[in-house]
N, C-alpha and C. Protein backbone atom coordinates (compact mmCIF):
# COMPACT_ATOMS: atom_id res chain seq x y z
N UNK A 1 92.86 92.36 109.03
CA UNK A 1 91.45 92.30 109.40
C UNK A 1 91.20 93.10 110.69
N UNK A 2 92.18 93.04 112.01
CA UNK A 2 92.18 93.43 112.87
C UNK A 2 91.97 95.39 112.90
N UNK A 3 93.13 95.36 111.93
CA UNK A 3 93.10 97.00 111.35
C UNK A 3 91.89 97.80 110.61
N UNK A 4 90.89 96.76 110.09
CA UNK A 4 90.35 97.01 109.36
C UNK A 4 88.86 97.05 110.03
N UNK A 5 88.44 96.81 111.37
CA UNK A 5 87.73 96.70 112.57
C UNK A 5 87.83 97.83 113.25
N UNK A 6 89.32 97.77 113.57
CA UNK A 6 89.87 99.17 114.32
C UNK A 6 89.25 100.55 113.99
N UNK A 7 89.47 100.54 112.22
CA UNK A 7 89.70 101.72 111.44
C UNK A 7 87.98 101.76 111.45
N UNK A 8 87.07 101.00 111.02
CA UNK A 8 85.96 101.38 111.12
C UNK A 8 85.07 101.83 112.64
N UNK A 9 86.10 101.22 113.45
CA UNK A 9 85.63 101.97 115.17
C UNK A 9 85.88 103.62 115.28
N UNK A 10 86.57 104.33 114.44
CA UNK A 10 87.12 105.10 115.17
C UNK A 10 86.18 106.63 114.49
N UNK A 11 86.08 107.42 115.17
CA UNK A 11 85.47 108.73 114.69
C UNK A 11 85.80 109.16 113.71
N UNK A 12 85.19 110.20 113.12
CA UNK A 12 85.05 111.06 111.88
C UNK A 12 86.77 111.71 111.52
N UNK A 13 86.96 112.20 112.96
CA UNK A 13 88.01 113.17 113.02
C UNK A 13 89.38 112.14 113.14
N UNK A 14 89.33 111.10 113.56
CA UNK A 14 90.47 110.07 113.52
C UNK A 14 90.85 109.92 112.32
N UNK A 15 90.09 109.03 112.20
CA UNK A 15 90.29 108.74 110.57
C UNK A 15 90.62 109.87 109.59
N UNK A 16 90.23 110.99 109.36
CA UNK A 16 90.40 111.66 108.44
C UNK A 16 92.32 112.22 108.91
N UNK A 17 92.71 112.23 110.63
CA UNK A 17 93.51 112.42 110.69
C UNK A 17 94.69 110.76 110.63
N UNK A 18 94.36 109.65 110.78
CA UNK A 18 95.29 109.00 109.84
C UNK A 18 95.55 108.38 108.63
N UNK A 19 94.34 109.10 107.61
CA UNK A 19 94.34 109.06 106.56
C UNK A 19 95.56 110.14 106.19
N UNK A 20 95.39 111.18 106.66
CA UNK A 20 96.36 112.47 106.38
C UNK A 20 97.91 112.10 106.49
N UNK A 21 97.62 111.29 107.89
CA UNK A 21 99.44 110.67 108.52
C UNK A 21 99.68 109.63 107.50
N UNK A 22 98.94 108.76 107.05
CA UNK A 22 99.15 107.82 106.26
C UNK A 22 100.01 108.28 104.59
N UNK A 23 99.12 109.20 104.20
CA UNK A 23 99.87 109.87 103.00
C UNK A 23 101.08 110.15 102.86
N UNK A 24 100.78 111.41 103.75
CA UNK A 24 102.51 112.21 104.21
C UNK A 24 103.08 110.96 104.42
N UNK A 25 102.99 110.21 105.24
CA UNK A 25 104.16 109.30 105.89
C UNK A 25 104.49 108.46 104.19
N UNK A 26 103.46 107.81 103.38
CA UNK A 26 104.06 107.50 102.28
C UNK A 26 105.07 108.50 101.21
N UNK A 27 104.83 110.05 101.36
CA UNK A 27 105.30 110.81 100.49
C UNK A 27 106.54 110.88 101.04
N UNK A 28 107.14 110.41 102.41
CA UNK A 28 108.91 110.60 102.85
C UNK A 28 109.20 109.12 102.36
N UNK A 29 108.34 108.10 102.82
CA UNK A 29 108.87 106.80 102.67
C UNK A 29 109.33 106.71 101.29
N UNK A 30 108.88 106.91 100.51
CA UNK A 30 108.88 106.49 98.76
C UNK A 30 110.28 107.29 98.80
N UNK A 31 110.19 108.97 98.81
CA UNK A 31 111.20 109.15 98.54
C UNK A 31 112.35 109.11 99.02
N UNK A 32 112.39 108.44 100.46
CA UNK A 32 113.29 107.75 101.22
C UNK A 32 113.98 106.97 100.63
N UNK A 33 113.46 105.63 100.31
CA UNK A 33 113.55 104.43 99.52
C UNK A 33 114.20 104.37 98.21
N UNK A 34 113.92 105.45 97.51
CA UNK A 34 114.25 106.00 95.95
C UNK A 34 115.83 106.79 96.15
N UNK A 35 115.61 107.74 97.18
CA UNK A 35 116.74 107.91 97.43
C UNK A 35 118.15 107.25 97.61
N UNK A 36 117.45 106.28 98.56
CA UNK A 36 118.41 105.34 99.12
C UNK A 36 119.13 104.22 97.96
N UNK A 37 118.38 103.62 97.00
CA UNK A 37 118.90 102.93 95.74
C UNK A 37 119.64 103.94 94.90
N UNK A 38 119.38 105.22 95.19
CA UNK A 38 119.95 105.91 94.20
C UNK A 38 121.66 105.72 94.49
N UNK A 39 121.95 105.98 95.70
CA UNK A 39 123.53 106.07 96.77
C UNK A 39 123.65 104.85 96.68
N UNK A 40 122.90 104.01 96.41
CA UNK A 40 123.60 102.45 97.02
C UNK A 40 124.12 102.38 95.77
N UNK A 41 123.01 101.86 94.59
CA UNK A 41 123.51 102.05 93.17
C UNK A 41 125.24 102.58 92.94
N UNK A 42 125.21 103.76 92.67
CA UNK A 42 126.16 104.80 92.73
C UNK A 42 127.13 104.92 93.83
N UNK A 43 127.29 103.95 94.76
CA UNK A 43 128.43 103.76 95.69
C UNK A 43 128.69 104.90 96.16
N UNK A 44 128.17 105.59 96.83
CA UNK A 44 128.09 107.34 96.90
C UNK A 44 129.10 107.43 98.04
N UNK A 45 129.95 107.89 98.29
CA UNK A 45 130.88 107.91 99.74
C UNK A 45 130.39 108.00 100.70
N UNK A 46 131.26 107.85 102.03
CA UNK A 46 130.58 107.87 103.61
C UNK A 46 130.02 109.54 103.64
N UNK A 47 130.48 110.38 103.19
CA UNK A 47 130.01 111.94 103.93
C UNK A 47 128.65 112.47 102.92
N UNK A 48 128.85 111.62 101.92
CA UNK A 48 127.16 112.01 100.92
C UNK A 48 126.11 111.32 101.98
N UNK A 49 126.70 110.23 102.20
CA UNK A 49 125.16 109.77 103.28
C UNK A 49 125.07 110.54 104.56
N UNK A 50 126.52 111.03 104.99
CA UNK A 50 126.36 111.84 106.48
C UNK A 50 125.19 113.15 105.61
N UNK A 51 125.68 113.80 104.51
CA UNK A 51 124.77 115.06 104.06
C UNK A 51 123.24 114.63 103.36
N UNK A 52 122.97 113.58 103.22
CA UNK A 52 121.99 113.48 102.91
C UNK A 52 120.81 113.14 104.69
N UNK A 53 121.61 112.34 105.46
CA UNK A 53 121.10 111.86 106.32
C UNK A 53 121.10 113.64 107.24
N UNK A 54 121.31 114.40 107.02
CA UNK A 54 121.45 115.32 107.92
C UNK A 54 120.10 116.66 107.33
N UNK A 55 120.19 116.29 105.46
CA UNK A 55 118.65 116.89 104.41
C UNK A 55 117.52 116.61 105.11
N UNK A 56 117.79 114.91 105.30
CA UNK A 56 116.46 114.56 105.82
C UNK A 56 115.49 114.88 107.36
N UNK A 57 116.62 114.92 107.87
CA UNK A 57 116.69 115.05 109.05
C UNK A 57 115.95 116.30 109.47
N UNK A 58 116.35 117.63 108.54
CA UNK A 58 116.34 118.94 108.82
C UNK A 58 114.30 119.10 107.58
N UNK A 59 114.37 118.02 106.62
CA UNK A 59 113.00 118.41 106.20
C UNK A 59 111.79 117.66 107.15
N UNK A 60 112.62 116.35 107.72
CA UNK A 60 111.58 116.15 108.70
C UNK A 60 111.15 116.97 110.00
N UNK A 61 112.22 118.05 110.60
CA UNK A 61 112.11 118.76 111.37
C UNK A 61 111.25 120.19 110.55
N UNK A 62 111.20 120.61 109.51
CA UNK A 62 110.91 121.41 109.16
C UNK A 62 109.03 121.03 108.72
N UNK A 63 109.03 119.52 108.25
CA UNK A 63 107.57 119.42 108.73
C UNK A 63 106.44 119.12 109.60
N UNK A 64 107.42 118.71 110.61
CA UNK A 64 107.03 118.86 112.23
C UNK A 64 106.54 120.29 112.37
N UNK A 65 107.41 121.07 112.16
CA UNK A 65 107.34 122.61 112.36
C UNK A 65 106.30 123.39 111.78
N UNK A 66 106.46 123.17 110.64
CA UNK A 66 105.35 124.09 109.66
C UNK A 66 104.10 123.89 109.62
N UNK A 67 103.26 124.63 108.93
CA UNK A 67 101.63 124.42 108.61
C UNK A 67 101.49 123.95 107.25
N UNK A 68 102.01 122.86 106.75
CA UNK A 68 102.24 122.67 106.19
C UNK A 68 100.65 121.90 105.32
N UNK A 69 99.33 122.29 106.40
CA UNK A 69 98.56 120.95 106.44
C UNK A 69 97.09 122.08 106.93
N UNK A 70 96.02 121.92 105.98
CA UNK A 70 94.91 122.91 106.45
C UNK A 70 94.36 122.14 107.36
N UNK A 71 93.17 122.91 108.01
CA UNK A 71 92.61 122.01 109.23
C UNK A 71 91.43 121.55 108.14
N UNK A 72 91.17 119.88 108.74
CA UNK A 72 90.68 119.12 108.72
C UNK A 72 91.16 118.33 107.62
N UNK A 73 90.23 117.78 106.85
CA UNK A 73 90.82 116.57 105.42
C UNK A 73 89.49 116.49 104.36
N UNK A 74 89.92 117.39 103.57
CA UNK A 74 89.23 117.07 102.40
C UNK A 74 89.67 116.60 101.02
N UNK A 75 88.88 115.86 100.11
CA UNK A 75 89.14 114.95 99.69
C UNK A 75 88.33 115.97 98.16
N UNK A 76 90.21 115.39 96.78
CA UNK A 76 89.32 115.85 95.64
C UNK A 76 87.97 114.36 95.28
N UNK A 77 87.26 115.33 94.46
CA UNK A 77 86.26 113.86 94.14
C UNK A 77 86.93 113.54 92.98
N UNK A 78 86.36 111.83 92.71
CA UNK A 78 86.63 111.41 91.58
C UNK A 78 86.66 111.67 90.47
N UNK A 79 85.45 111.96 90.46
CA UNK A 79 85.40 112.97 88.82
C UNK A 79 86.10 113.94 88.43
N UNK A 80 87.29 114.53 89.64
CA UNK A 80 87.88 115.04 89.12
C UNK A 80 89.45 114.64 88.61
N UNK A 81 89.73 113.76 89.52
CA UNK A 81 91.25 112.42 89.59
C UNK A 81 90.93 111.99 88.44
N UNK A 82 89.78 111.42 87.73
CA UNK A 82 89.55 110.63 86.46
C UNK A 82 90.24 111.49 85.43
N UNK A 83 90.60 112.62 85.22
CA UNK A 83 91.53 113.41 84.21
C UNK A 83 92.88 113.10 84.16
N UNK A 84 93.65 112.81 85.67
CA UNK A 84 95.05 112.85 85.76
C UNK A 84 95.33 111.52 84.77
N UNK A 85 94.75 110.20 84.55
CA UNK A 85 95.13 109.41 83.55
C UNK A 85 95.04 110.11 81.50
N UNK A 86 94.31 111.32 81.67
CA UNK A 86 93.71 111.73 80.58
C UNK A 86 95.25 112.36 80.01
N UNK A 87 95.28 113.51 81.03
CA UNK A 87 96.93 114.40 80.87
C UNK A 87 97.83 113.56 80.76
N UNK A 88 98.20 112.13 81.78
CA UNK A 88 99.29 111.38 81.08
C UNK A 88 99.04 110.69 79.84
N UNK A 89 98.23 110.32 79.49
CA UNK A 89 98.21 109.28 78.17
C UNK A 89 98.43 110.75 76.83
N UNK A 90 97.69 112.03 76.82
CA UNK A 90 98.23 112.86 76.21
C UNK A 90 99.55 113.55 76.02
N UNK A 91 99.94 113.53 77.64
CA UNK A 91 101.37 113.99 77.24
C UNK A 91 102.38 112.65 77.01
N UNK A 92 102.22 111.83 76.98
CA UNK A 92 103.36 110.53 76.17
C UNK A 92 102.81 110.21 75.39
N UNK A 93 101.83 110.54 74.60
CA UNK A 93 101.34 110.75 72.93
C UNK A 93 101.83 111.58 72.13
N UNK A 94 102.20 112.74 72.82
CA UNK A 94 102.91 114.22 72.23
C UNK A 94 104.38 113.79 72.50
N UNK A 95 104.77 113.23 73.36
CA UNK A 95 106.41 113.02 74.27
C UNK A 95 107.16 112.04 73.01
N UNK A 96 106.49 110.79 73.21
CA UNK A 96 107.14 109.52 72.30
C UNK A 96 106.57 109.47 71.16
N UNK A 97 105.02 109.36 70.77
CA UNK A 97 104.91 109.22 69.82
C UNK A 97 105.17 110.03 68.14
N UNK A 98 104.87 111.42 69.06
CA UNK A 98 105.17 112.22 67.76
C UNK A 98 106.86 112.67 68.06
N UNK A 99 107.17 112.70 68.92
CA UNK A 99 108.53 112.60 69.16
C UNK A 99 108.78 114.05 69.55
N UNK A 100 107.90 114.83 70.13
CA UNK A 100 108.02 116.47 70.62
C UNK A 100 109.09 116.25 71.89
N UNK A 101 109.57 115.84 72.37
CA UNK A 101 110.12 115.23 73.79
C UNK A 101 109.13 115.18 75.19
N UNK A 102 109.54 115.57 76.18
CA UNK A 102 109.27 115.78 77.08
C UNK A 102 108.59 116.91 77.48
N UNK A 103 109.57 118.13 77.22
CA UNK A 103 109.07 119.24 77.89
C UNK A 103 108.30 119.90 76.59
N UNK A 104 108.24 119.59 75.73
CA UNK A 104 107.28 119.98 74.48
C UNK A 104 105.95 119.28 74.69
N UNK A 105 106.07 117.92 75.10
CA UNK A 105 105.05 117.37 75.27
C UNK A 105 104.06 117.81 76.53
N UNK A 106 104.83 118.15 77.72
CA UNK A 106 104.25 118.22 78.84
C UNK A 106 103.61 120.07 78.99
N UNK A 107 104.55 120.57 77.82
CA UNK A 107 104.26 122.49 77.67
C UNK A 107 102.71 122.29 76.85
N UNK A 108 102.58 121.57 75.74
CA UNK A 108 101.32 122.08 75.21
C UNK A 108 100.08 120.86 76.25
N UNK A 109 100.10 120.44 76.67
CA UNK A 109 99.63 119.81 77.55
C UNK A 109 98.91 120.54 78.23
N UNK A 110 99.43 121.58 79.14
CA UNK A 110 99.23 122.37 80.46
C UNK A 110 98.71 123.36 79.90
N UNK A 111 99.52 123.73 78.49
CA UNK A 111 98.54 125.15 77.87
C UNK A 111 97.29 124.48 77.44
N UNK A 112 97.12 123.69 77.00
CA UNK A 112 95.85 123.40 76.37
C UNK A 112 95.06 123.24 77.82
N UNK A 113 95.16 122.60 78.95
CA UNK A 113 94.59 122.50 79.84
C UNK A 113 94.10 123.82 80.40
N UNK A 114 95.44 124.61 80.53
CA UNK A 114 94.92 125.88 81.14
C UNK A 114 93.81 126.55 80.60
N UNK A 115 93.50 126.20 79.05
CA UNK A 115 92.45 126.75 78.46
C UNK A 115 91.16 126.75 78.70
N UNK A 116 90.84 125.25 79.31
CA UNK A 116 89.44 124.61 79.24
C UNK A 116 88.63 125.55 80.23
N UNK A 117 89.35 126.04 81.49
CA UNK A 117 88.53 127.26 82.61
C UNK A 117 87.78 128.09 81.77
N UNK A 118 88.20 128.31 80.46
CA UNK A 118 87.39 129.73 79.91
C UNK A 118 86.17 129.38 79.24
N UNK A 119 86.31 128.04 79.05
CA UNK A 119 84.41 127.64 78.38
C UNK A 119 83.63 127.63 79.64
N UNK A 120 84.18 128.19 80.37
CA UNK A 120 83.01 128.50 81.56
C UNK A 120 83.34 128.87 82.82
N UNK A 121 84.03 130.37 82.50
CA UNK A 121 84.57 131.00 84.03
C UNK A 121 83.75 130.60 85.43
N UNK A 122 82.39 130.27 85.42
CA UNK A 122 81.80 130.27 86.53
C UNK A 122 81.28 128.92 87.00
N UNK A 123 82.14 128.06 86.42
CA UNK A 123 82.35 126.46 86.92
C UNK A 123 83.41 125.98 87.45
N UNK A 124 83.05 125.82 88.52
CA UNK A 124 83.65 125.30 89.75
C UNK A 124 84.81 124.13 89.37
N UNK A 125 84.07 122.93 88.70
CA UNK A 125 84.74 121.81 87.85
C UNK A 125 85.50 121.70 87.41
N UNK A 126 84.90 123.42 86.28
CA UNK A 126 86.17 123.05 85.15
C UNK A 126 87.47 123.67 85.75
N UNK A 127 87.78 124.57 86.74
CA UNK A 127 88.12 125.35 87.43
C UNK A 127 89.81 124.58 87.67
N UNK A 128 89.01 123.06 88.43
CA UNK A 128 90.22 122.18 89.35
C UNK A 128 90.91 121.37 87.66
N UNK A 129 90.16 121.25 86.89
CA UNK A 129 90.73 120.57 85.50
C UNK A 129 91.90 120.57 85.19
N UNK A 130 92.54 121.65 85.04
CA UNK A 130 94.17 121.91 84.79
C UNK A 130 94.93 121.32 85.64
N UNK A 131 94.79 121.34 86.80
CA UNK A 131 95.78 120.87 87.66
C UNK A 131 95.83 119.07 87.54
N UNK A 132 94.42 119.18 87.20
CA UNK A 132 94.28 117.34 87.35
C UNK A 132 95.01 116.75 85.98
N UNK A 133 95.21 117.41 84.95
CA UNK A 133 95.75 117.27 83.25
C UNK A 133 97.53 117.13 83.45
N UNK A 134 98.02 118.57 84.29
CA UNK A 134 98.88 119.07 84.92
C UNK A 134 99.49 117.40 85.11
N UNK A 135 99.19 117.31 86.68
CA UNK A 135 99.63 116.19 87.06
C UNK A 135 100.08 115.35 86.55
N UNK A 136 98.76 114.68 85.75
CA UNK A 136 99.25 113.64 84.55
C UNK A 136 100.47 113.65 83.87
N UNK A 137 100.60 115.11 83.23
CA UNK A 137 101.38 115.56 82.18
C UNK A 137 102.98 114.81 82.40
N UNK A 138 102.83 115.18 83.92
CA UNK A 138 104.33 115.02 84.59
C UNK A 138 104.84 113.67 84.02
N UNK A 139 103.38 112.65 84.43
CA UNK A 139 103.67 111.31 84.16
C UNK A 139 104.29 110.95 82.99
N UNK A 140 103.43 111.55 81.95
CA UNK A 140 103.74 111.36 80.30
C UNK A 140 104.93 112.10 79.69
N UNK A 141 105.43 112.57 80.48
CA UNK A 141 106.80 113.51 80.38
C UNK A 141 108.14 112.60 80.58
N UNK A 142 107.84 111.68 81.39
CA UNK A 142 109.01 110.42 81.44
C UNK A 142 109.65 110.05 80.49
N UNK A 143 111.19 109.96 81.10
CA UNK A 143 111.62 108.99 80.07
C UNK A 143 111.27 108.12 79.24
N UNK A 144 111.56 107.62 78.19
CA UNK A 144 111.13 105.92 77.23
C UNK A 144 111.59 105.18 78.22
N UNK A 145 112.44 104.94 78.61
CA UNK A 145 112.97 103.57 79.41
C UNK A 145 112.52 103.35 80.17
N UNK A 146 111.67 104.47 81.03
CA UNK A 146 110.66 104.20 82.35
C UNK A 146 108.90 104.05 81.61
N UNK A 147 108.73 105.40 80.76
CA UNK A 147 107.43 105.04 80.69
C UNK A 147 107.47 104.24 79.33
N UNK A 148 107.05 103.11 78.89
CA UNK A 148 107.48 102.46 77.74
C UNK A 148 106.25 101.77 77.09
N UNK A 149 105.22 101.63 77.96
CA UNK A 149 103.85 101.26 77.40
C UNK A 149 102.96 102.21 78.13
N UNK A 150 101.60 102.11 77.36
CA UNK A 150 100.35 102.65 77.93
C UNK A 150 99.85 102.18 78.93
N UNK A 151 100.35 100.65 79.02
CA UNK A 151 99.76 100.28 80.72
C UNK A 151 100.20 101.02 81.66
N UNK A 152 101.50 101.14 81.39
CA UNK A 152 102.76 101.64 82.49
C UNK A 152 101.64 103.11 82.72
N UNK A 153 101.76 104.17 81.80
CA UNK A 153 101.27 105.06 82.31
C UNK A 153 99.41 104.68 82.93
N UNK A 154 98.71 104.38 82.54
CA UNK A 154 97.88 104.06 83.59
C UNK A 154 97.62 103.49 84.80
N UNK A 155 98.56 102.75 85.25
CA UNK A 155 99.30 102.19 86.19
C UNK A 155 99.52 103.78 86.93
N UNK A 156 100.52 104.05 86.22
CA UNK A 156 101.17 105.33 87.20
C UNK A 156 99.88 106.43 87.26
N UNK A 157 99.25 106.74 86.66
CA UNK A 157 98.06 107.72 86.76
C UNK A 157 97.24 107.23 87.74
N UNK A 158 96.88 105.90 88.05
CA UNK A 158 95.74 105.69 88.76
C UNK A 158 96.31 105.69 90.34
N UNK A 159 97.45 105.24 90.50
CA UNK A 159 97.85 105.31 91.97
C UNK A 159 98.23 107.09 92.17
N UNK A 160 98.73 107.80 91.14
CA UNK A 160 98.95 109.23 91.63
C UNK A 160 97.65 109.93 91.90
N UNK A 161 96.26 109.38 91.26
CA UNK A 161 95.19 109.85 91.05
C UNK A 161 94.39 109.36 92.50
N UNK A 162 94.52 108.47 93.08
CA UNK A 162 94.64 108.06 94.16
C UNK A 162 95.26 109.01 95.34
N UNK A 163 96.38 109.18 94.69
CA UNK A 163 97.06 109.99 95.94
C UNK A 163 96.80 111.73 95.96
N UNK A 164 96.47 111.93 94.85
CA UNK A 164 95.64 113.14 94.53
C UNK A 164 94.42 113.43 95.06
N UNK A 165 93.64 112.34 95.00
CA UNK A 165 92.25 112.45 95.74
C UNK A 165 92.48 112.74 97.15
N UNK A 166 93.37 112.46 98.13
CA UNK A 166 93.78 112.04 99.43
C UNK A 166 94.31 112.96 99.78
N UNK A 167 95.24 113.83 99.28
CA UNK A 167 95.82 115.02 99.28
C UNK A 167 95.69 116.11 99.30
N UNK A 168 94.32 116.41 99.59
CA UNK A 168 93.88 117.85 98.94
C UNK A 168 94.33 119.01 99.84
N UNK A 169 94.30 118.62 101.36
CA UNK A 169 94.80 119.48 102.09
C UNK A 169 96.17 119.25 102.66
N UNK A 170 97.26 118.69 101.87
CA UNK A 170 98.02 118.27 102.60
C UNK A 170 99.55 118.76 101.51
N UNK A 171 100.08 119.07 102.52
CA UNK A 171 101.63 119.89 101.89
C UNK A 171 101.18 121.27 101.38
N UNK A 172 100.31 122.37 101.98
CA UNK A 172 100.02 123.22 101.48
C UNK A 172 101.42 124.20 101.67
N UNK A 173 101.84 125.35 100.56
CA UNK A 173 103.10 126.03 100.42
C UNK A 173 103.93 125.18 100.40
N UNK A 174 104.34 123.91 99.77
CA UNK A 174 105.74 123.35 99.24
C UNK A 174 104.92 123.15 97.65
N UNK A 175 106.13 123.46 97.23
CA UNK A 175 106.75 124.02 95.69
C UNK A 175 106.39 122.38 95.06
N UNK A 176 106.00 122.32 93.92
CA UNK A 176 106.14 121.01 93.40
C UNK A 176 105.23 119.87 94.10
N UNK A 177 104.08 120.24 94.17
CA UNK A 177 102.82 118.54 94.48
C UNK A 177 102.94 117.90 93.78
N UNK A 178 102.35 118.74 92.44
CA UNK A 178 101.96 117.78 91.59
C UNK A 178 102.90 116.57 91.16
N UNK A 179 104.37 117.39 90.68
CA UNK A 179 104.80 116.50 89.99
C UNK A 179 105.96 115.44 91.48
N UNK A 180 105.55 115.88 92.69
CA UNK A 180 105.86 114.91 93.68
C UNK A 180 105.02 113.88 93.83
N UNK A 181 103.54 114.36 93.74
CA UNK A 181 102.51 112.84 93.72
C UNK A 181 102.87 112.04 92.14
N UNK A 182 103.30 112.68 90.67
CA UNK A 182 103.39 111.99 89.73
C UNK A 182 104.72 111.19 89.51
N UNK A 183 106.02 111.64 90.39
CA UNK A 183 106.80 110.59 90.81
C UNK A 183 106.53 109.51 92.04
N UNK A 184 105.19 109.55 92.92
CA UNK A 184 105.41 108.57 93.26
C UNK A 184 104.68 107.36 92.54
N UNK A 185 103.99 108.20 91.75
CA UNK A 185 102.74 107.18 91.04
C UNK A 185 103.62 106.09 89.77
N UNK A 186 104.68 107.10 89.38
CA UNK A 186 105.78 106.28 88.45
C UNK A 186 106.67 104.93 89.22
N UNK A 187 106.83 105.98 90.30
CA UNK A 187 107.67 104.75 91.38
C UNK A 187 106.77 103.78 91.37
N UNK A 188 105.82 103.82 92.05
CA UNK A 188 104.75 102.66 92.38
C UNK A 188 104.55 101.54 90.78
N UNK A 189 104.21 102.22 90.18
CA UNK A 189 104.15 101.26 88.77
C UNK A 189 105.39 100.67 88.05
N UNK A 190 106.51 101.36 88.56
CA UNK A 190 108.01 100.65 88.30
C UNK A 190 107.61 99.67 89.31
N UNK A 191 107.73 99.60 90.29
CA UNK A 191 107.74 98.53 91.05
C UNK A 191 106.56 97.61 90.79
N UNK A 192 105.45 98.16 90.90
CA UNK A 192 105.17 96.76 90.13
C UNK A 192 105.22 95.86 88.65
N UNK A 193 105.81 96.77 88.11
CA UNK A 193 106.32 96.05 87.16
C UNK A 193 107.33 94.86 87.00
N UNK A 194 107.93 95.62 88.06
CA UNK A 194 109.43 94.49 88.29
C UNK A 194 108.77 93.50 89.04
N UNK A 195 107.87 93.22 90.14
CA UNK A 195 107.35 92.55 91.31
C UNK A 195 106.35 91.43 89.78
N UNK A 196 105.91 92.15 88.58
CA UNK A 196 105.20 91.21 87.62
C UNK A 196 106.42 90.24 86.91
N UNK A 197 107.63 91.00 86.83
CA UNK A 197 108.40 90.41 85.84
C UNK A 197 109.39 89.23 86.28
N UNK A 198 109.45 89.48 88.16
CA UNK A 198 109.78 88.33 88.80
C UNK A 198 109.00 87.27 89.16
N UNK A 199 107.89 87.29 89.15
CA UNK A 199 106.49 86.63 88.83
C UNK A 199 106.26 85.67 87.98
N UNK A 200 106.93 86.14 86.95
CA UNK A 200 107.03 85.38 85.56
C UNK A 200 108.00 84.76 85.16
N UNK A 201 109.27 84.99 86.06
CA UNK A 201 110.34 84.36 85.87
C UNK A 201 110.45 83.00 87.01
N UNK A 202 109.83 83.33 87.99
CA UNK A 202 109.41 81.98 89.23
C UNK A 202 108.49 81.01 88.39
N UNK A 203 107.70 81.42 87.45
CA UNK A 203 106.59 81.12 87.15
C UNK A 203 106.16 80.66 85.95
């Protein structure tokens, strides 16, 4: 509540700048975290964690460093995030159901997306469309064992779609957004899945 007082005290330019810190700082944490089960899991030896702890070390210094971040914070609109659930539920329709796999599923996906710009070169809208389909795609590209129902992927679409909206100026020149915001949106909906399924077992 206290935070939530704070956050409405503070100027235009604050806020938009710890909205920005807030993101980024979730996009190391997650994959911090993910990382870290991965080595624990896998009993990884003492010098994989010295080389991993030394990766991190050198990308957190490297985004200290860089411009990695346009000036100010703009935000996609909704209407356009409302697609990224569209591209995942299509590409794990093409992935599992018809059984194209993954990268069959997630290839005609992006081509078909890339298409939609041409019913109207001089719309702005349709313009950002692909990328927002794109995104999705990543989602619906998952494994069966992770993505396994349609909730799951809407689940994962709406928090990446979320983090998509929030993102617009942020990690500019690193390789791979999209499908970095569509693993965290998977992460996030794994976890709550498990956080439902212990829920039910207390319960």
């Amino acid at each position: 509540m206290q935070f939530a007082f704070y956050f409405c005290g503070m100027n235009f330019s604050s806020k938009h700048k710890l909205l920005r810190n807030g993101v980024t700082g979730t996009f190391f944490l997650i994959h911090f975290v993910f990382l870290f089960f991965i080595l624990l899991e896998s009993k990884a030896p003492s010098y994989i964690l010295v080389l991993i702890g030394i990766l991190l070390c050198t990308t957190l210094f490297s985004y200290l460093r860089s411009p990695l971040h346009a000036e100010g914070f703009n935000y996609f609109s909704w209407r356009l995030v409302v697609w990224v659930p569209v591209g995942g539920l299509i590409a794990f329709y093409l992935n599992q159901k018809l059984g194209l796999g993954p990268v069959l599923g997630g290839s005609v996906t992006g081509f078909a997306a890339s298409c939609i710009p041409r019913i109207d070169r001089r719309s702005e809208y349709l313009s950002h469309l692909p990328d927002m389909l794109y995104c999705g795609a990543f989602i619906g590209m998952s494994a069966p064992k992770v993505t396994h129902e349609v909730s799951f992927i809407l689940i994962a679409s709406a928090v990446t779609a979320v983090l998509l909206m929030f993102s617009k100026n942020l990690l500019h020149g690193v390789g791979g957004k999209l499908g970095t915001l569509a693993f965290m949106g998977v992460v996030a909906a794994s976890v709550i899945y498990q956080l439902m399924n212990l829920w039910k077992l207390w319960y």
